[in-house]
PDB file of N, CA and C in Angstrom:
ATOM      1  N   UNK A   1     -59.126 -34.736 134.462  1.00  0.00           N
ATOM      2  CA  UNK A   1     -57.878 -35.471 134.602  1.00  0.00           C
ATOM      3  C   UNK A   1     -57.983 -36.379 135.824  1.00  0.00           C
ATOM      4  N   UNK A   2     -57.706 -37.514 135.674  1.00  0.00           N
ATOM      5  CA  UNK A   2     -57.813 -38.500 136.808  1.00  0.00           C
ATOM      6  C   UNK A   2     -56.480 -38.731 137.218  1.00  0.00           C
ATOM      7  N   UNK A   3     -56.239 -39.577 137.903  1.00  0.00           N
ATOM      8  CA  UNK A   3     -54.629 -40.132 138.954  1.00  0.00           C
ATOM      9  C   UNK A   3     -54.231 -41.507 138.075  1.00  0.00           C
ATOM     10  N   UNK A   4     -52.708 -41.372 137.554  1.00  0.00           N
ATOM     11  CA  UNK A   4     -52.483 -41.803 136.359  1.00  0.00           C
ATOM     12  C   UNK A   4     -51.697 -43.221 137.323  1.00  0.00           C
ATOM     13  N   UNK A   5     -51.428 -44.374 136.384  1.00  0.00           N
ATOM     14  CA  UNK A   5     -50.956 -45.424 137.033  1.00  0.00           C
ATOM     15  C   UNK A   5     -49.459 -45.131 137.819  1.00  0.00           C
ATOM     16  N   UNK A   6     -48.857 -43.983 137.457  1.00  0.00           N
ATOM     17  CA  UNK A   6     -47.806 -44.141 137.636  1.00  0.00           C
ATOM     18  C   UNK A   6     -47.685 -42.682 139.307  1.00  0.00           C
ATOM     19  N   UNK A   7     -48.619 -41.711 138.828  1.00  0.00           N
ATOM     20  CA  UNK A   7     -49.007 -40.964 140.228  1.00  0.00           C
ATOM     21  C   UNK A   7     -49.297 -42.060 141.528  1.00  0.00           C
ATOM     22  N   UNK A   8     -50.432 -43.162 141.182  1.00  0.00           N
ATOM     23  CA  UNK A   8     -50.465 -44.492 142.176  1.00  0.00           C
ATOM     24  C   UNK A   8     -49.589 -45.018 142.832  1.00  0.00           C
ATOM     25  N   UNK A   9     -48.440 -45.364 141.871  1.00  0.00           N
ATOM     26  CA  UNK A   9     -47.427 -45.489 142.398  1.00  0.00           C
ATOM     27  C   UNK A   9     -46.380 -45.073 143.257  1.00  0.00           C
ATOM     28  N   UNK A  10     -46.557 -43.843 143.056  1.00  0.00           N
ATOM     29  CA  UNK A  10     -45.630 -43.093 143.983  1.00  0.00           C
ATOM     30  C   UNK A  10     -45.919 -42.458 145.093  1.00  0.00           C
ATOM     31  N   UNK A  11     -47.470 -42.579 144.756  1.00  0.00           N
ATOM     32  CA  UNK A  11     -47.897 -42.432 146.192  1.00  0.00           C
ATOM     33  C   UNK A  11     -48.231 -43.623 147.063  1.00  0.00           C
ATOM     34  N   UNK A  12     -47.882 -44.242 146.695  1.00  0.00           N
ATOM     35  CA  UNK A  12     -48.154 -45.573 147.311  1.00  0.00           C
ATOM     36  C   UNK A  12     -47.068 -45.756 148.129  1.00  0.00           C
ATOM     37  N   UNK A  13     -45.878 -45.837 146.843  1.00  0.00           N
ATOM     38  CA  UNK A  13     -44.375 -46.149 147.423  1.00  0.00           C
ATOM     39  C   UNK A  13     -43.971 -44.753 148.942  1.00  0.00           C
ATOM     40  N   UNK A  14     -44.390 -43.782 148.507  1.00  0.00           N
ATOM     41  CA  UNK A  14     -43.873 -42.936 148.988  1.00  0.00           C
ATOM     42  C   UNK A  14     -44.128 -42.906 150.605  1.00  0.00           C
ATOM     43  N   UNK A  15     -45.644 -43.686 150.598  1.00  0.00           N
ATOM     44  CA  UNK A  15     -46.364 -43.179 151.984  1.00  0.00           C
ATOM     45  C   UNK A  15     -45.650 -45.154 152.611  1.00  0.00           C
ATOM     46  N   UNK A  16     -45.058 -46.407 151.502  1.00  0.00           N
ATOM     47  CA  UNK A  16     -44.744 -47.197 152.611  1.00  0.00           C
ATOM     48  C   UNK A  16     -45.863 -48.408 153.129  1.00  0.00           C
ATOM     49  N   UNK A  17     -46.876 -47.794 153.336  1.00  0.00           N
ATOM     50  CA  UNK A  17     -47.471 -48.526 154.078  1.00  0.00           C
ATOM     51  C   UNK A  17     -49.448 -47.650 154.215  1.00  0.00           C
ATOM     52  N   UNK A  18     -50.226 -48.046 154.992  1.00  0.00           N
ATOM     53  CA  UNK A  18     -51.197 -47.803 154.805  1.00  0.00           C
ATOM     54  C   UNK A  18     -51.194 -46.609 156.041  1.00  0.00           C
ATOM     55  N   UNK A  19     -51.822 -45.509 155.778  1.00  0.00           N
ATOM     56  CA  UNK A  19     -51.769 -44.115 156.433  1.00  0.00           C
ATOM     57  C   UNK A  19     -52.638 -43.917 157.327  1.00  0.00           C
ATOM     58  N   UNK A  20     -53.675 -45.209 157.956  1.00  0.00           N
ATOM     59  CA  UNK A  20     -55.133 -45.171 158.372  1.00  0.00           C
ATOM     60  C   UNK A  20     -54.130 -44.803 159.832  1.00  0.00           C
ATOM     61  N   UNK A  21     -54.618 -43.826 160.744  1.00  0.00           N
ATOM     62  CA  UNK A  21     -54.258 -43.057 162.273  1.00  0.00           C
ATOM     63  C   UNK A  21     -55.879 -42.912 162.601  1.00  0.00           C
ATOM     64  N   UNK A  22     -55.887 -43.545 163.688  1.00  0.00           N
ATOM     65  CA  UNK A  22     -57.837 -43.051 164.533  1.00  0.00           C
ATOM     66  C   UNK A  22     -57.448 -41.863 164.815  1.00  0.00           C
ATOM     67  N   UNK A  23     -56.498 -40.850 165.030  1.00  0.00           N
ATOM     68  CA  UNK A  23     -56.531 -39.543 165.152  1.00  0.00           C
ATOM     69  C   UNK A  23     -56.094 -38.772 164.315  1.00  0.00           C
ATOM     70  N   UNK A  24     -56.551 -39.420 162.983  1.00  0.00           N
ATOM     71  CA  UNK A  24     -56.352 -38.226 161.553  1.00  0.00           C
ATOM     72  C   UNK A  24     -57.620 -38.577 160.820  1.00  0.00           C
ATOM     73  N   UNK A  25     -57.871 -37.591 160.037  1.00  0.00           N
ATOM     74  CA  UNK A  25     -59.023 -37.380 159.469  1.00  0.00           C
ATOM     75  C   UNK A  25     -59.417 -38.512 158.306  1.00  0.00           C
ATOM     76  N   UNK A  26     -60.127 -39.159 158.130  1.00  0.00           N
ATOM     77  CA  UNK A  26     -60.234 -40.441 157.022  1.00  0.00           C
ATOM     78  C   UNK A  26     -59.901 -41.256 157.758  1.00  0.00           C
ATOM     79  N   UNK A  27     -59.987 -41.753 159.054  1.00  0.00           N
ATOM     80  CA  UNK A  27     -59.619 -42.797 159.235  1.00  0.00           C
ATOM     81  C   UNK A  27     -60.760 -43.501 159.607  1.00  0.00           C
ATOM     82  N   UNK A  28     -60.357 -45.391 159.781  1.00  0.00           N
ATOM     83  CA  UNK A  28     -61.521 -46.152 159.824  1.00  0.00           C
ATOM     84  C   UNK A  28     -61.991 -46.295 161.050  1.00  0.00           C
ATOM     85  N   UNK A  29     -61.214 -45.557 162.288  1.00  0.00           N
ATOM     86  CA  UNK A  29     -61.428 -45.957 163.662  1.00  0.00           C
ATOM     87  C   UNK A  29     -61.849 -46.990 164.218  1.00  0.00           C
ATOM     88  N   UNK A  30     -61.409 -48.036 163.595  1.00  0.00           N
ATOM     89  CA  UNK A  30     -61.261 -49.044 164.483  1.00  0.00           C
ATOM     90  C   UNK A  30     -59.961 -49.607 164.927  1.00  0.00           C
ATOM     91  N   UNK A  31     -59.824 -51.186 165.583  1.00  0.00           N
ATOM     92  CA  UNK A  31     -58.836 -51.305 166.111  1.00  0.00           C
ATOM     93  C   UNK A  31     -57.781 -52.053 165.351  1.00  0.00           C
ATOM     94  N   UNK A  32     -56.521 -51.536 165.166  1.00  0.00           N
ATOM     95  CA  UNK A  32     -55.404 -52.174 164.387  1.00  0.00           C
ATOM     96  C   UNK A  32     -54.740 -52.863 165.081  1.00  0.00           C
ATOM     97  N   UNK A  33     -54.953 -54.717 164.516  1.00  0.00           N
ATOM     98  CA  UNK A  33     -54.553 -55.534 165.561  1.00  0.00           C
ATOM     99  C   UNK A  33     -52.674 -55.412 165.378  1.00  0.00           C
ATOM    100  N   UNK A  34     -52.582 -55.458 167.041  1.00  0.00           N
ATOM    101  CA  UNK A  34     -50.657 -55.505 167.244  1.00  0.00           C
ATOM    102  C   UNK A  34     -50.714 -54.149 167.220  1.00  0.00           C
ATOM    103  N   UNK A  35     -51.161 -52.760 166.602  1.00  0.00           N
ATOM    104  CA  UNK A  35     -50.264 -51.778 166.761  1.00  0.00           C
ATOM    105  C   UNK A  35     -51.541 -50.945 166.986  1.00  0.00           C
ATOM    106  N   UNK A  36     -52.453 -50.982 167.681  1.00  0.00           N
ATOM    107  CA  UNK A  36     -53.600 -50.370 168.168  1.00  0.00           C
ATOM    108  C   UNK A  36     -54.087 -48.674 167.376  1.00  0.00           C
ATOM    109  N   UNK A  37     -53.823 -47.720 167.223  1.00  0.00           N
ATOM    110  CA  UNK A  37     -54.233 -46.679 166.806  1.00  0.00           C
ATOM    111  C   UNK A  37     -54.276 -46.352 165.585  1.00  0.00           C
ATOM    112  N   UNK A  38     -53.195 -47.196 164.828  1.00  0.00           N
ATOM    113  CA  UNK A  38     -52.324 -46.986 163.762  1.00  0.00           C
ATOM    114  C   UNK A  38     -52.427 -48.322 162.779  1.00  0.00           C
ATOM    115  N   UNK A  39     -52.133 -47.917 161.992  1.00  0.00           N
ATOM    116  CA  UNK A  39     -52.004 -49.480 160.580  1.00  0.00           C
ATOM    117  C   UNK A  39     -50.876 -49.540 160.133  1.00  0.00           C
ATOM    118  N   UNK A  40     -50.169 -50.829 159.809  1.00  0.00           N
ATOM    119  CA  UNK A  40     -48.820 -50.730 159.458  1.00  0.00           C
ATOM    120  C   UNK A  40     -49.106 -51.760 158.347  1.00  0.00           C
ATOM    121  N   UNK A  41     -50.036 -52.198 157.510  1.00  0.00           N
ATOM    122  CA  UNK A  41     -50.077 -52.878 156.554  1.00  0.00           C
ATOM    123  C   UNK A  41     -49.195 -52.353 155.341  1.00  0.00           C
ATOM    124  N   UNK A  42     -48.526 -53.047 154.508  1.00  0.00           N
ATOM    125  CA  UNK A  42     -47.712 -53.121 153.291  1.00  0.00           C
ATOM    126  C   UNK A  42     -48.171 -53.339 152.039  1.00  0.00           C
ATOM    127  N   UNK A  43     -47.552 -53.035 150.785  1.00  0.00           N
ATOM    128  CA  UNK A  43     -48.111 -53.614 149.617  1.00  0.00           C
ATOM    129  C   UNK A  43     -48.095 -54.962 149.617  1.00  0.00           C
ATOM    130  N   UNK A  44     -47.012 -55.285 150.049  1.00  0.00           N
ATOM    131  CA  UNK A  44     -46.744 -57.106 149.742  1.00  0.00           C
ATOM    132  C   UNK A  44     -47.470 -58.021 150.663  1.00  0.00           C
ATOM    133  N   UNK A  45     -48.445 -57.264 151.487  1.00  0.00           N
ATOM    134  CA  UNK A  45     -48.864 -57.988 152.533  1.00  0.00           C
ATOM    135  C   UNK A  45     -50.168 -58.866 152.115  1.00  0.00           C
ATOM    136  N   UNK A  46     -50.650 -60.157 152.655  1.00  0.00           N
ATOM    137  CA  UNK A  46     -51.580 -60.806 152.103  1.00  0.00           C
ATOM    138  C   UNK A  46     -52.868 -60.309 151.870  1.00  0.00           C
ATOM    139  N   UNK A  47     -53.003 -59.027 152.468  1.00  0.00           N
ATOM    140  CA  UNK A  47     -54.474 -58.548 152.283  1.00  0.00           C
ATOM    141  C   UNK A  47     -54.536 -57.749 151.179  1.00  0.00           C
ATOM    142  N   UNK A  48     -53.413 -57.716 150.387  1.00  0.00           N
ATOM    143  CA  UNK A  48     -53.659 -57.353 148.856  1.00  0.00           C
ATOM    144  C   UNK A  48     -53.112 -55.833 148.716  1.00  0.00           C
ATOM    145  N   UNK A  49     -53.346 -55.579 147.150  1.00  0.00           N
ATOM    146  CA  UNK A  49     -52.408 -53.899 147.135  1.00  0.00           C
ATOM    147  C   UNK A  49     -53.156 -53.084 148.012  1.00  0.00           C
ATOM    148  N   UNK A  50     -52.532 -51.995 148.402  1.00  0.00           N
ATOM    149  CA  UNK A  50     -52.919 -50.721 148.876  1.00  0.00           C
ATOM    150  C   UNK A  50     -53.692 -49.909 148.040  1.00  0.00           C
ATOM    151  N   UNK A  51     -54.709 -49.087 148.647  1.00  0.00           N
ATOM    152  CA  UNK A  51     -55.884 -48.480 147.811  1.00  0.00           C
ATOM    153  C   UNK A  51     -55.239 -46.976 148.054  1.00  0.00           C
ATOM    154  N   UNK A  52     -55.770 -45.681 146.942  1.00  0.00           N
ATOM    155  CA  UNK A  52     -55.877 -44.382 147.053  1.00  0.00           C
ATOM    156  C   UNK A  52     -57.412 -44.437 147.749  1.00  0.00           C
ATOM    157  N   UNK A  53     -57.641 -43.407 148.294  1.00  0.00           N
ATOM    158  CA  UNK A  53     -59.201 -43.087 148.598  1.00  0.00           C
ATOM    159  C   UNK A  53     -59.066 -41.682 149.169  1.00  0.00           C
ATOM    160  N   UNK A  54     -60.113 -41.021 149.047  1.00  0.00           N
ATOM    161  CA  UNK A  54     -60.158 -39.624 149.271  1.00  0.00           C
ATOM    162  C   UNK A  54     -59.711 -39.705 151.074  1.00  0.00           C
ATOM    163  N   UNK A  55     -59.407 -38.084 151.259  1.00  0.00           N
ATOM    164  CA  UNK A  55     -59.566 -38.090 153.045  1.00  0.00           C
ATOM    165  C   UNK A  55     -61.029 -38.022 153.419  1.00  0.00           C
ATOM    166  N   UNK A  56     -61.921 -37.549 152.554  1.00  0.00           N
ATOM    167  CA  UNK A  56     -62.860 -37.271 153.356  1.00  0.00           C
ATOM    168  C   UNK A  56     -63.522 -38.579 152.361  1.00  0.00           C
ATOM    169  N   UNK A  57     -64.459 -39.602 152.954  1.00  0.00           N
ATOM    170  CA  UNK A  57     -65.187 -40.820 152.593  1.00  0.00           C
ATOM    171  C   UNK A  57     -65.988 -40.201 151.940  1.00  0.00           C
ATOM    172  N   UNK A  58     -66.800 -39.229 152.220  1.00  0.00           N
ATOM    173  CA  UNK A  58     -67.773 -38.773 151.695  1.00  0.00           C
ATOM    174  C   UNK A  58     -68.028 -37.949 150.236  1.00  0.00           C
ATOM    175  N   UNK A  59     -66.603 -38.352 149.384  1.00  0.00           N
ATOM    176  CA  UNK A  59     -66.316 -37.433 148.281  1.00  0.00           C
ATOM    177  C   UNK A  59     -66.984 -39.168 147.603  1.00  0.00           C
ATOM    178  N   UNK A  60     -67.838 -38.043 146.437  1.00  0.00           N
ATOM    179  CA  UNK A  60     -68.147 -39.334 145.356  1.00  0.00           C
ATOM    180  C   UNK A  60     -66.903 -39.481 144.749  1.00  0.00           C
ATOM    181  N   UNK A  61     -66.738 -40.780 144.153  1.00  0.00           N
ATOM    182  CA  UNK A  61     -66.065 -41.213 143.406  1.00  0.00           C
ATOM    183  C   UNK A  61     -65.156 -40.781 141.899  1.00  0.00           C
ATOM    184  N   UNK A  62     -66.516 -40.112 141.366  1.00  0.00           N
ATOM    185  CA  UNK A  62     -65.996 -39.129 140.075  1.00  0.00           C
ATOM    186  C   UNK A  62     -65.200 -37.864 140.603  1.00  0.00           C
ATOM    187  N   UNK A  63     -65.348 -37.314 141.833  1.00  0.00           N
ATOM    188  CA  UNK A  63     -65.024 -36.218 142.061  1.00  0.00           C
ATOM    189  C   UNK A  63     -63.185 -36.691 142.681  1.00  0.00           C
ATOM    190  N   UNK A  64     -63.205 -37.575 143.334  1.00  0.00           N
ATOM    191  CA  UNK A  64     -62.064 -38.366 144.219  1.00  0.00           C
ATOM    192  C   UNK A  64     -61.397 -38.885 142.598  1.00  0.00           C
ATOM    193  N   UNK A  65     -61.481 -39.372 141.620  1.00  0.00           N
ATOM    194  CA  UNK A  65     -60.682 -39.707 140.809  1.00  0.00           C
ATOM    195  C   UNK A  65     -59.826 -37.629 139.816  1.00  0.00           C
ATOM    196  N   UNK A  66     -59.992 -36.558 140.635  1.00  0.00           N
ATOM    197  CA  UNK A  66     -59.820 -35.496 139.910  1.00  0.00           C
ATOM    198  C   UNK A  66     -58.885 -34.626 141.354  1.00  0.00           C
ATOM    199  N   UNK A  67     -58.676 -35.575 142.526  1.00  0.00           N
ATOM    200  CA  UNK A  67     -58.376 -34.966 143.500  1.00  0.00           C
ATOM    201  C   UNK A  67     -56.858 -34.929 143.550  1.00  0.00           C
ATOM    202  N   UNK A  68     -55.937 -34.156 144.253  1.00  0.00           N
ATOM    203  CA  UNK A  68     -54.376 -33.571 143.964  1.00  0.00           C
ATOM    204  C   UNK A  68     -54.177 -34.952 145.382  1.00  0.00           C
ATOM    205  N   UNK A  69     -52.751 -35.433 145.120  1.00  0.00           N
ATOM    206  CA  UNK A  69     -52.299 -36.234 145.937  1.00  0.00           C
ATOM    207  C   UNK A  69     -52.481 -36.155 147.570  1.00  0.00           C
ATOM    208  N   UNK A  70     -52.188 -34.375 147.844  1.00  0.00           N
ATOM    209  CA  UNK A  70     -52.403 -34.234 148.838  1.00  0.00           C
ATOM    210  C   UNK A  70     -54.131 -34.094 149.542  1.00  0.00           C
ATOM    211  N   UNK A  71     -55.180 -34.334 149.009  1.00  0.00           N
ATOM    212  CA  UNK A  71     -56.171 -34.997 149.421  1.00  0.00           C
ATOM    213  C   UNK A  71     -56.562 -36.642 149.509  1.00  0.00           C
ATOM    214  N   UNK A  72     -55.824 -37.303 149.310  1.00  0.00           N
ATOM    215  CA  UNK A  72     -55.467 -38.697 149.279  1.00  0.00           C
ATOM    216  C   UNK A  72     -54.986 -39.453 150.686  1.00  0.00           C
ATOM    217  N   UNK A  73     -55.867 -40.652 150.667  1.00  0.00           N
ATOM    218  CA  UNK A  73     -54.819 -41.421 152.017  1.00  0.00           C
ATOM    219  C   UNK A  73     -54.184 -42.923 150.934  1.00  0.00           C
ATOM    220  N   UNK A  74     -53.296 -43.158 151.248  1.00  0.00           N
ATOM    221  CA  UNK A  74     -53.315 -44.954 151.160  1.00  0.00           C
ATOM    222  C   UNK A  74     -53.527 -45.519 152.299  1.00  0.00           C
ATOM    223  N   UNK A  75     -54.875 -46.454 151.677  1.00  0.00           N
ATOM    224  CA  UNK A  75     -55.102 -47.418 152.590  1.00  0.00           C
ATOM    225  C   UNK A  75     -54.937 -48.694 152.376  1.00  0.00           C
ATOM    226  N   UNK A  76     -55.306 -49.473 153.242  1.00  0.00           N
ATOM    227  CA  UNK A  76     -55.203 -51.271 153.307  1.00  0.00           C
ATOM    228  C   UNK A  76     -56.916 -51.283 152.709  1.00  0.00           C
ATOM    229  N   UNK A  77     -57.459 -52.864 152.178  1.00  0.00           N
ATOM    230  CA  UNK A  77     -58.383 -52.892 152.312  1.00  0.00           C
ATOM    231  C   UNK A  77     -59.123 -53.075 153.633  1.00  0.00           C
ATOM    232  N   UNK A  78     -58.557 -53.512 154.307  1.00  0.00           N
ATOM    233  CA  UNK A  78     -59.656 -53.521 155.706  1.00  0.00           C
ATOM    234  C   UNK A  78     -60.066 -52.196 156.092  1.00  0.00           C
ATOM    235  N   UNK A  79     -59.068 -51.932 156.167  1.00  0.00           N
ATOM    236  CA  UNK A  79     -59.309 -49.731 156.551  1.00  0.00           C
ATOM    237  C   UNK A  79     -60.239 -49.095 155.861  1.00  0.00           C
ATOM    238  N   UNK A  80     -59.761 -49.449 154.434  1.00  0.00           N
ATOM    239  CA  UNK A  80     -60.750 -49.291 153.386  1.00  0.00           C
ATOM    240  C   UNK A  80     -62.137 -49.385 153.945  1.00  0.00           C
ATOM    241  N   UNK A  81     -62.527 -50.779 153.881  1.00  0.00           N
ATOM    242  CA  UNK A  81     -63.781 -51.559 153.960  1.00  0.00           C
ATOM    243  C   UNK A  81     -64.346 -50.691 155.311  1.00  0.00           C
ATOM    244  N   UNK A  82     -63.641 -50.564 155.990  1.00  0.00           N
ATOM    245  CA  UNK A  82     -64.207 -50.128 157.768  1.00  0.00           C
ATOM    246  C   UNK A  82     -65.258 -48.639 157.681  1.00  0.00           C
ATOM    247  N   UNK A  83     -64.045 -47.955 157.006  1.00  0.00           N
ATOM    248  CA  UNK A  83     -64.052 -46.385 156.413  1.00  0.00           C
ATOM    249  C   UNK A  83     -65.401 -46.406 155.930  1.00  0.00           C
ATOM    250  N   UNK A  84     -65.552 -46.976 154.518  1.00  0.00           N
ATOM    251  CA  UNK A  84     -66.769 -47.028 153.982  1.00  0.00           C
ATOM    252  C   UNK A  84     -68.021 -47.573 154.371  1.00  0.00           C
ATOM    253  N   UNK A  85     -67.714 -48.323 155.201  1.00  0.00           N
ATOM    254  CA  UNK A  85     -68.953 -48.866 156.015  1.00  0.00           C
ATOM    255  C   UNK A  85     -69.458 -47.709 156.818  1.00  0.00           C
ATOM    256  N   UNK A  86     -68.603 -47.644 157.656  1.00  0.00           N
ATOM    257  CA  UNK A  86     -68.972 -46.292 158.684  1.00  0.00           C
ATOM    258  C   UNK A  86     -69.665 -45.264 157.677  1.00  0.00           C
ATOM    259  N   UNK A  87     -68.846 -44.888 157.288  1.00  0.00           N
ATOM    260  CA  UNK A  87     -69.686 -43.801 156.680  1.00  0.00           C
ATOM    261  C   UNK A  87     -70.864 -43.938 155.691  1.00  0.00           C
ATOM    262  N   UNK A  88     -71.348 -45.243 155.155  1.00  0.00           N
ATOM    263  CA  UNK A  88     -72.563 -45.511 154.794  1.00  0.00           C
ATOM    264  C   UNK A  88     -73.670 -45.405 155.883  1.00  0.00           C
ATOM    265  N   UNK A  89     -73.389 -46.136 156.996  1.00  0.00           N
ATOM    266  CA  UNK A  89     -73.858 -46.078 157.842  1.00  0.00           C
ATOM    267  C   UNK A  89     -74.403 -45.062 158.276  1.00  0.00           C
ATOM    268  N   UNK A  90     -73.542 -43.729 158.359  1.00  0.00           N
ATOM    269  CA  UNK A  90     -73.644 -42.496 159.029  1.00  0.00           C
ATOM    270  C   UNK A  90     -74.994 -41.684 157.697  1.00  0.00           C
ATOM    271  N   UNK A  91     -74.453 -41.935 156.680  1.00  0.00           N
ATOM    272  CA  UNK A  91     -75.296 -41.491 155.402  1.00  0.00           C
ATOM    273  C   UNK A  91     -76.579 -42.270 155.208  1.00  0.00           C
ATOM    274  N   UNK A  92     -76.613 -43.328 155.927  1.00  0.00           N
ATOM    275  CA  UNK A  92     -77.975 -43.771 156.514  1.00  0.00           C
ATOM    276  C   UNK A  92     -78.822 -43.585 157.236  1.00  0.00           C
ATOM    277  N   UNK A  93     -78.124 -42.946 158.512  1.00  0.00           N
ATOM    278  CA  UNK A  93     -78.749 -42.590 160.015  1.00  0.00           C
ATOM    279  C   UNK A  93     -78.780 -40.868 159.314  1.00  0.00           C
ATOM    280  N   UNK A  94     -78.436 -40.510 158.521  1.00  0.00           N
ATOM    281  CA  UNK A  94     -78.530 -39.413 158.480  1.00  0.00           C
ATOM    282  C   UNK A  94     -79.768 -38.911 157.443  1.00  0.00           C
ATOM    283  N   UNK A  95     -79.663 -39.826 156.646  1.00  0.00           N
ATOM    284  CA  UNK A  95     -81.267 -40.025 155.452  1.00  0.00           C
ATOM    285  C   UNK A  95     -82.384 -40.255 156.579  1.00  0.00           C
ATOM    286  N   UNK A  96     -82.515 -41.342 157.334  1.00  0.00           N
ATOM    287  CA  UNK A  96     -83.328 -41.620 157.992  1.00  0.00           C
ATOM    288  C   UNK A  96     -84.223 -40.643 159.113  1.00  0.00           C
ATOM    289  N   UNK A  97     -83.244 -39.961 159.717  1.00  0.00           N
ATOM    290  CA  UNK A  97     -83.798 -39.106 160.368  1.00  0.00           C
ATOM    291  C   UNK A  97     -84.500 -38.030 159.542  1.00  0.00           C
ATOM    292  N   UNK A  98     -83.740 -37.481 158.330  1.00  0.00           N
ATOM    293  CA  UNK A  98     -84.420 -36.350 157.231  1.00  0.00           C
ATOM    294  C   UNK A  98     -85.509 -36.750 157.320  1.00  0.00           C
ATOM    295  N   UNK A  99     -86.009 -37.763 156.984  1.00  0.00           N
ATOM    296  CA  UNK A  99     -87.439 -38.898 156.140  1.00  0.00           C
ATOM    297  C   UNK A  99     -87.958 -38.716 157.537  1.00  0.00           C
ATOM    298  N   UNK A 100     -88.033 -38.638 158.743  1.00  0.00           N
ATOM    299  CA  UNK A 100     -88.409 -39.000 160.117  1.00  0.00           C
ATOM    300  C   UNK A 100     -89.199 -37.353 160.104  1.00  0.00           C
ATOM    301  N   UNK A 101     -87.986 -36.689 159.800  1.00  0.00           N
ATOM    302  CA  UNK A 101     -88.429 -35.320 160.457  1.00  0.00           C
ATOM    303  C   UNK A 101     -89.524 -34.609 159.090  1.00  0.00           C
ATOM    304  N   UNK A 102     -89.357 -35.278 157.915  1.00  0.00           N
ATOM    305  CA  UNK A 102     -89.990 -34.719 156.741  1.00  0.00           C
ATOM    306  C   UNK A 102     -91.343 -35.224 157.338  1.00  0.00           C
ATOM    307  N   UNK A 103     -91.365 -36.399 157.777  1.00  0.00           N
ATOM    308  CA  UNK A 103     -92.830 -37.355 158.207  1.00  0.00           C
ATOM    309  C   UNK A 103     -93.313 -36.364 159.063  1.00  0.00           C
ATOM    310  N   UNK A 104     -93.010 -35.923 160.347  1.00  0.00           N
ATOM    311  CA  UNK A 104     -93.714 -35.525 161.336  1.00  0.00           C
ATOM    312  C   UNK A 104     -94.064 -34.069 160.832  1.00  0.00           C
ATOM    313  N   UNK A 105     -93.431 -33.297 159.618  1.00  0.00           N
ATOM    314  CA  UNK A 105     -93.823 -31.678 159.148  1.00  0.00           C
ATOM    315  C   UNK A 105     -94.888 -32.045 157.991  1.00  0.00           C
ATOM    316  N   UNK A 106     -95.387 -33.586 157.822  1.00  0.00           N
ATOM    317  CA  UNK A 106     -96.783 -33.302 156.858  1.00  0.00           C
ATOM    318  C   UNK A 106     -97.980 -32.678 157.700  1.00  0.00           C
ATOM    319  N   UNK A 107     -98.814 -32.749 156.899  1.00  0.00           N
ATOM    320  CA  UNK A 107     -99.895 -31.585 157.810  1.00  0.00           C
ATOM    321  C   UNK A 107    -100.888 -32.851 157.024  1.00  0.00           C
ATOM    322  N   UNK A 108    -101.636 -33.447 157.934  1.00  0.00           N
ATOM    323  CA  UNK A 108    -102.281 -34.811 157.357  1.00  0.00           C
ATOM    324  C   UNK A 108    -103.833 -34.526 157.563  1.00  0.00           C
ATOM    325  N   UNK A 109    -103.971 -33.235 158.573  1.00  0.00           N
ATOM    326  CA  UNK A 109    -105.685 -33.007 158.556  1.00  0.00           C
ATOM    327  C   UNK A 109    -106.010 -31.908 157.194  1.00  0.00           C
ATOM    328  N   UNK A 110    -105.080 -31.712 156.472  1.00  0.00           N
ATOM    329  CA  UNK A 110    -105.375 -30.348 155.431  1.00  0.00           C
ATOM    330  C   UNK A 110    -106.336 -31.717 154.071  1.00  0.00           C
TER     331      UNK A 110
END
């Protein structure tokens, strides 16, 4: 079961505005210009509708379309975009080192 057009809605309406806080979990931590910690973006605002996205970035996609409201943020797209960057990023530096440390445990004189 996925999140139906009309669940979207009400969580959308309900939360107002975009939920991104640098001191709550899912957030994009960066800086929200005019209101610094916090995001106050709108649906009607020029940067376009408000997104669902998991709290935690790191939920695939198939799994985040089966998740209960209360694992959900609404975000803006910038928040969005920030969120997911970061955490590609992090899922990069974090592959990389695996591959680093897999390199140095070959045994290359056998």
């Amino acid at each position: 079961m996925s999140i139906s057009a009309q669940e979207y809605q009400a969580a959308v309406t309900a939360a107002g505005h975009c939920q991104c806080r640098n001191d709550s979990p899912g957030s994009c931590s960066g800086a929200h210009p005019g209101t610094g910690p916090f995001c106050l973006a709108r649906t009607g605002d020029p940067e376009g509708p408000l997104l669902l996205a998991p709290v935690d970035p790191n939920t695939p996609d198939h799994e985040a379309a089966q998740l209960p409201a209360d694992h959900l943020l609404v975000l803006c797209r910038a928040c969005y975009g920030r969120r997911h960057h970061r955490a590609l990023k992090a899922r990069s530096a974090r592959a990389l080192a695996d591959l680093n440390s897999a390199q140095l445990a070959l045994d290359l004189d056998a």
